[in-house]
Protein backbone atom coordinates (compact mmCIF):
# COMPACT_ATOMS: atom_id res chain seq x y z
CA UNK A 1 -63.44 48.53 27.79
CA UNK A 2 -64.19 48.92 31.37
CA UNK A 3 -67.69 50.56 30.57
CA UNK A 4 -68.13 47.18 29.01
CA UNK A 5 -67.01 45.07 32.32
CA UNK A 6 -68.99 47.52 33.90
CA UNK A 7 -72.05 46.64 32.31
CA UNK A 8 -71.25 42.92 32.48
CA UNK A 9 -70.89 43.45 36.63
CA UNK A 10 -67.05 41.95 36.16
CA UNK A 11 -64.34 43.05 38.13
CA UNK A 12 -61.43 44.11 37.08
CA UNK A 13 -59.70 45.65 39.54
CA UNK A 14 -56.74 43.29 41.35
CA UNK A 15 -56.09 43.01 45.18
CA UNK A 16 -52.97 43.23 46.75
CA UNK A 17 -52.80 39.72 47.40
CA UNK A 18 -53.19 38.71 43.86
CA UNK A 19 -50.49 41.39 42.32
CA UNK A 20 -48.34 39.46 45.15
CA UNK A 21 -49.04 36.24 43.92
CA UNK A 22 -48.86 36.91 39.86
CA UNK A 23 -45.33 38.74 40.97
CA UNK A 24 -44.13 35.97 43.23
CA UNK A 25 -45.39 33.97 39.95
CA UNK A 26 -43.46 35.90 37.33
CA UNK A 27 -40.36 35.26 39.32
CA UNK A 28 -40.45 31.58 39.63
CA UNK A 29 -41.15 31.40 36.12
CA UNK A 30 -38.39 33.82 35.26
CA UNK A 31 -35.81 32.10 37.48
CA UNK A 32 -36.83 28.50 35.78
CA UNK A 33 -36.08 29.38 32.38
CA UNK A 34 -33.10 31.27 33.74
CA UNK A 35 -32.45 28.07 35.28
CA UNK A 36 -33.52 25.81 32.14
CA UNK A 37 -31.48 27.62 29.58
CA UNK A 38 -28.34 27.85 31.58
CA UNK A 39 -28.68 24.41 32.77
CA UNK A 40 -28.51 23.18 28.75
CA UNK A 41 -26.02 25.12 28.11
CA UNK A 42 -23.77 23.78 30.71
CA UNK A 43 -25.18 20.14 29.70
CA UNK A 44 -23.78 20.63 26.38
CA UNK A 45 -20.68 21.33 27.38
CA UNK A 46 -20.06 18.95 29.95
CA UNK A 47 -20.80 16.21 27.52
CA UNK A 48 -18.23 18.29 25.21
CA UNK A 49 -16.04 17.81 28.32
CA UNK A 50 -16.67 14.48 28.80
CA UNK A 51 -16.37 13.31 25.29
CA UNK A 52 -12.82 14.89 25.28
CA UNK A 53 -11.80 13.21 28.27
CA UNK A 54 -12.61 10.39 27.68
CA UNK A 55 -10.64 10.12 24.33
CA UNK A 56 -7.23 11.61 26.64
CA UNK A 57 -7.69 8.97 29.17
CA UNK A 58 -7.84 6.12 26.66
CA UNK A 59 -4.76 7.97 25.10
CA UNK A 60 -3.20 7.86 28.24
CA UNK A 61 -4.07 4.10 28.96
CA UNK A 62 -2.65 3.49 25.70
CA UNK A 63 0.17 5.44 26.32
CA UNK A 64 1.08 3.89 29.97
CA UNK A 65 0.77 0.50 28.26
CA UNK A 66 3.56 1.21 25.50
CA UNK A 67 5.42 2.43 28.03
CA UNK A 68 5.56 -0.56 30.62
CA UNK A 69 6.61 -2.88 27.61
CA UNK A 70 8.78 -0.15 26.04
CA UNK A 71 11.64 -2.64 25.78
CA UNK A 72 9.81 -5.52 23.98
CA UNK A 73 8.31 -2.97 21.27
CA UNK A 74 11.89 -1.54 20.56
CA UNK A 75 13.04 -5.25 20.41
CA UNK A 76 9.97 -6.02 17.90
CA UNK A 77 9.90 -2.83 16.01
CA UNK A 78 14.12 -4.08 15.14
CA UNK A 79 13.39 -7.79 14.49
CA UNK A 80 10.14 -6.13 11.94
CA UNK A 81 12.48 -4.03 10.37
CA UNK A 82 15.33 -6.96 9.80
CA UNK A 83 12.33 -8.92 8.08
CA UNK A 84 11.45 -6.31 6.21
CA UNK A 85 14.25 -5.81 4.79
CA UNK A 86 14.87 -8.86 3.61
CA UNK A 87 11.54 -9.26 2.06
CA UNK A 88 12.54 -6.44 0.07
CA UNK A 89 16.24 -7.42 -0.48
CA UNK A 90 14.36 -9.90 -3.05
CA UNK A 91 13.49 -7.52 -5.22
CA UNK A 92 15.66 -5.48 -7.59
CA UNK A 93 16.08 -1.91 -7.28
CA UNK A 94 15.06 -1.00 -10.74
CA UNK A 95 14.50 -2.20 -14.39
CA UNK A 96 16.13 -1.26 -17.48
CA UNK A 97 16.09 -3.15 -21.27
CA UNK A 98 19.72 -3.40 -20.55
CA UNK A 99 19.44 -5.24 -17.05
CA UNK A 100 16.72 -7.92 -19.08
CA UNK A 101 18.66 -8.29 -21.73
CA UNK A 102 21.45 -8.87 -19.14
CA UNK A 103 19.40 -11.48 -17.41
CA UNK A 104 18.13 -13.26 -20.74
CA UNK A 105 22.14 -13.29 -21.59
CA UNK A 106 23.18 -15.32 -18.13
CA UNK A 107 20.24 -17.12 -18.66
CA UNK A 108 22.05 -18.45 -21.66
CA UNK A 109 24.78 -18.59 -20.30
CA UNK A 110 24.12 -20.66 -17.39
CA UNK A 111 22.38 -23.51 -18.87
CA UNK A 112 22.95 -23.12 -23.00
CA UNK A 113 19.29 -22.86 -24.07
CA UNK A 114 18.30 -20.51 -26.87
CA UNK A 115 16.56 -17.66 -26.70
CA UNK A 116 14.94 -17.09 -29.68
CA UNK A 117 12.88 -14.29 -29.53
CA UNK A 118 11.97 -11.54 -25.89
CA UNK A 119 9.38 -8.66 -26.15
CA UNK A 120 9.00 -6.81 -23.07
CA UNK A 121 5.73 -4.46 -21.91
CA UNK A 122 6.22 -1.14 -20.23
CA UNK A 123 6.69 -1.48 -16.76
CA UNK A 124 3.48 -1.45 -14.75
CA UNK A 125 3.07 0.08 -11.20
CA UNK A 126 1.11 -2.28 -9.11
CA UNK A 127 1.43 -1.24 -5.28
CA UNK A 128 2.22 1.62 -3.27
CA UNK A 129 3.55 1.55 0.07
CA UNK A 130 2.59 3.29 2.81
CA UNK A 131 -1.42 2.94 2.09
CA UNK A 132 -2.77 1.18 4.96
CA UNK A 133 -4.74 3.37 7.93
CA UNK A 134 -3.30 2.63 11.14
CA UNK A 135 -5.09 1.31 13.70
CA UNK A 136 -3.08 2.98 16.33
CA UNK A 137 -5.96 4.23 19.63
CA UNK A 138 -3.07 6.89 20.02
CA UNK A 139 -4.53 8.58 16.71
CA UNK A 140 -1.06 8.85 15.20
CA UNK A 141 -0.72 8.61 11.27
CA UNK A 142 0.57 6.09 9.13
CA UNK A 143 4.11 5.59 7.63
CA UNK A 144 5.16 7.78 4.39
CA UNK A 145 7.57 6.60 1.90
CA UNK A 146 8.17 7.23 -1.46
CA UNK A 147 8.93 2.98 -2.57
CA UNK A 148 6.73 1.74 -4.84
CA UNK A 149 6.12 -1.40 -6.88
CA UNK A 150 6.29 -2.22 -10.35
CA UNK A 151 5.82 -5.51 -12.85
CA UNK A 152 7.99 -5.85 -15.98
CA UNK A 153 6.33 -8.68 -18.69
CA UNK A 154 8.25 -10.08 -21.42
CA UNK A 155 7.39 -12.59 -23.39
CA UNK A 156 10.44 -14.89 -24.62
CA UNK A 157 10.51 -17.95 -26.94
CA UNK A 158 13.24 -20.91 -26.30
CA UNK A 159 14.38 -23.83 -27.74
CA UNK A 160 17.08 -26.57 -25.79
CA UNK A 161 17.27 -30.04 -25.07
CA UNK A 162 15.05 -31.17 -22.27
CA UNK A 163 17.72 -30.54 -19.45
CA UNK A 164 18.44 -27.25 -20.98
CA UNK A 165 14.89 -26.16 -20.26
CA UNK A 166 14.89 -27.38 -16.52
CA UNK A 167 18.13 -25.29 -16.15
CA UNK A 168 15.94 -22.50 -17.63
CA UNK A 169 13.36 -22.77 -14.84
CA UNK A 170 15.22 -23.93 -12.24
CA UNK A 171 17.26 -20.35 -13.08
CA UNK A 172 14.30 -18.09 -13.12
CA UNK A 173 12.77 -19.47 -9.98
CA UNK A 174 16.04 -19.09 -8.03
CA UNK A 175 16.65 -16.02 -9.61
CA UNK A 176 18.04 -13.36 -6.77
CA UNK A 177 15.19 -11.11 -7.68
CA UNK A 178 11.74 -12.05 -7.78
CA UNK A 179 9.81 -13.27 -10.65
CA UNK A 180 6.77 -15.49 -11.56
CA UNK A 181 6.40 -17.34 -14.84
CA UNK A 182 2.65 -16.33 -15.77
CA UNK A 183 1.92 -19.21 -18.43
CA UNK A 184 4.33 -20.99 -20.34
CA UNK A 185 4.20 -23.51 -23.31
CA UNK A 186 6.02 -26.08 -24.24
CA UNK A 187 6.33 -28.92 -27.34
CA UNK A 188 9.37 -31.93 -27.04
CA UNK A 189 10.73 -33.30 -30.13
CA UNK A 190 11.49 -36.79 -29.07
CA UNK A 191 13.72 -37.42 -32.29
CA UNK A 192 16.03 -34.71 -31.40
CA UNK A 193 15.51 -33.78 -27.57
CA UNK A 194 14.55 -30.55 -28.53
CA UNK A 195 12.22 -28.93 -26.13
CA UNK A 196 10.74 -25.26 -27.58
CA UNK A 197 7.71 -23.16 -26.90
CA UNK A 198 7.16 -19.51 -25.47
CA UNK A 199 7.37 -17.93 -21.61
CA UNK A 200 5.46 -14.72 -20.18
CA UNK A 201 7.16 -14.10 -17.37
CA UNK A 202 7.11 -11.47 -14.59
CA UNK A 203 9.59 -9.52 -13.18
CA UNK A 204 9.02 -7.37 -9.79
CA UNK A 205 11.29 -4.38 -8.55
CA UNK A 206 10.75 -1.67 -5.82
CA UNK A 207 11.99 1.94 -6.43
CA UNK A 208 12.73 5.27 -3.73
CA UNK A 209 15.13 7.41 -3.15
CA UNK A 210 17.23 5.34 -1.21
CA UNK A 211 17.15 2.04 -3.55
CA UNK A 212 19.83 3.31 -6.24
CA UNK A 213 19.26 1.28 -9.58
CA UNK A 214 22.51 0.58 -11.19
CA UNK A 215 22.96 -0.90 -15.03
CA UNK A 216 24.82 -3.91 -15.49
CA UNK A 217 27.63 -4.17 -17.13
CA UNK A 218 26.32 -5.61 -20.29
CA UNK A 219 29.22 -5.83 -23.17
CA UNK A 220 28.01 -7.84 -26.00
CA UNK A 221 30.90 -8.54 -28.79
CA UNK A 222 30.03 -7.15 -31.51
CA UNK A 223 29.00 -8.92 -34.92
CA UNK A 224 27.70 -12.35 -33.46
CA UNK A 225 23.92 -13.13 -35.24
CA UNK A 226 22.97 -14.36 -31.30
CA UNK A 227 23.40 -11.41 -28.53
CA UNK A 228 22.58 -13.64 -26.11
CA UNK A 229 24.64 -17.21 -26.47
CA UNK A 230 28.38 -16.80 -25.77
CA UNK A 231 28.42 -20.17 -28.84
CA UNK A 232 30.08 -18.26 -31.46
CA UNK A 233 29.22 -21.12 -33.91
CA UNK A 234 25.53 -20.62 -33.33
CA UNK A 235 24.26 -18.48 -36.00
CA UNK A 236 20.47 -18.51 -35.23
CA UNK A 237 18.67 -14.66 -35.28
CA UNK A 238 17.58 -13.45 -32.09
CA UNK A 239 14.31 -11.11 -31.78
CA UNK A 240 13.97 -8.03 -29.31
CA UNK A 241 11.02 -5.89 -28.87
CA UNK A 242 9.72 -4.03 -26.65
CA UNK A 243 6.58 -2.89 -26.71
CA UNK A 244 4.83 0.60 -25.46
């Protein structure tokens, strides 16, 4: 190889002054990626740093806020608690055939209509507490509880006079437990005041651990053709089902 320079006349020997220079050279470059690497690296984890600090400050903030109007959430979090519990003081604690047959049997009683005919549908669970993300900047996580909703339907068919059937829905709607009548029919017989037709209506309860549901009381005498009227001269047939 150096014949070949040689022959070509091209130097190839290096001064002094140029091994100085590609040295000083090889430094500098050595100390910038030294320099470049170790500067990313740090970078990196001062935005880490910075990322996590900034989510404990606004913790803090959020923190120093509750804090300075401790009083008025503790006053708040009470009155919520009072109104939540008697939003859900409206609804039973459970459902049984015996408790509907109980309330089909006051309902009777109360105003004198005839119940003719109830088939009720398998209870249906239709919310769940305790669902909703919190919004909280704290990061703490939502409520659990074990309460849940359900629907009963039942479908009943009545016949009264016509102040027997306001009776009827002036009873369901002030009924202590809530309810909503889903459709209802009716048909008045003008010759004989007689108002009849059919009723879907549903019934709402909430169930946990700490909502005991307790049977009524339900005694029917025995050998009467109507369950549900306390008439002992009526001697229409009453229908239950209850379907799966």
């Amino acid at each position: 190889m150096k014949s070949i320079f040689k022959k070509l006349n091209i130097e190839t020997s290096i001064s002094s002054r140029d091994k100085k220079l590609l040295y000083v050279a090889c430094a500098v470059l050595m100390v910038f990626l030294s320099y470049y690497f170790a500067f990313n690296k740090m970078e990196a984890k001062n935005i880490k740093s910075e990322t996590k600090i900034s989510t404990l400050e606004r913790q803090v903030r959020d923190l120093d806020e509750k804090n300075r109007h401790k009083k008025t959430y503790i006053d708040d979090t009470k009155g919520y608690n009072e109104e939540t519990e008697k939003i859900i003081s409206n609804y039973a604690n459970g459902s049984s055939i015996v408790s509907e047959l109980s309330f089909l049997s006051n309902a009777e009683g109360t105003n004198g209509i005839w119940i003719r005919s109830a088939s009720f549908q398998t209870p249906v669970a239709n919310y769940t507490f305790g669902g909703i993300a919190p919004s909280n900047p704290s990061g703490y996580t939502s409520y659990t509880t074990d309460m849940r909703g359900f629907k009963l339907s039942q479908t009943i068919s009545y016949e009264g006079d016509y102040n027997q059937w306001k009776a009827l829905i002036n009873y369901i709607n002030s009924y202590f437990s809530k309810n909503t009548i889903e459709s209802i029919s009716a048909s008045f017989d003008e010759s004989s005041n007689t108002v009849s037709g059919t009723m879907v209506l549903n019934m709402y309860y909430i169930t946990s651990e700490d909502r005991k549901f307790v049977e009524p009381d339900f005694n029917i005498a025995t050998g009467k053709a109507n369950i549900f009227s306390s008439n002992e001269t009526n001697n229409s047939v009453v229908e239950v089902r209850v379907s799966e």
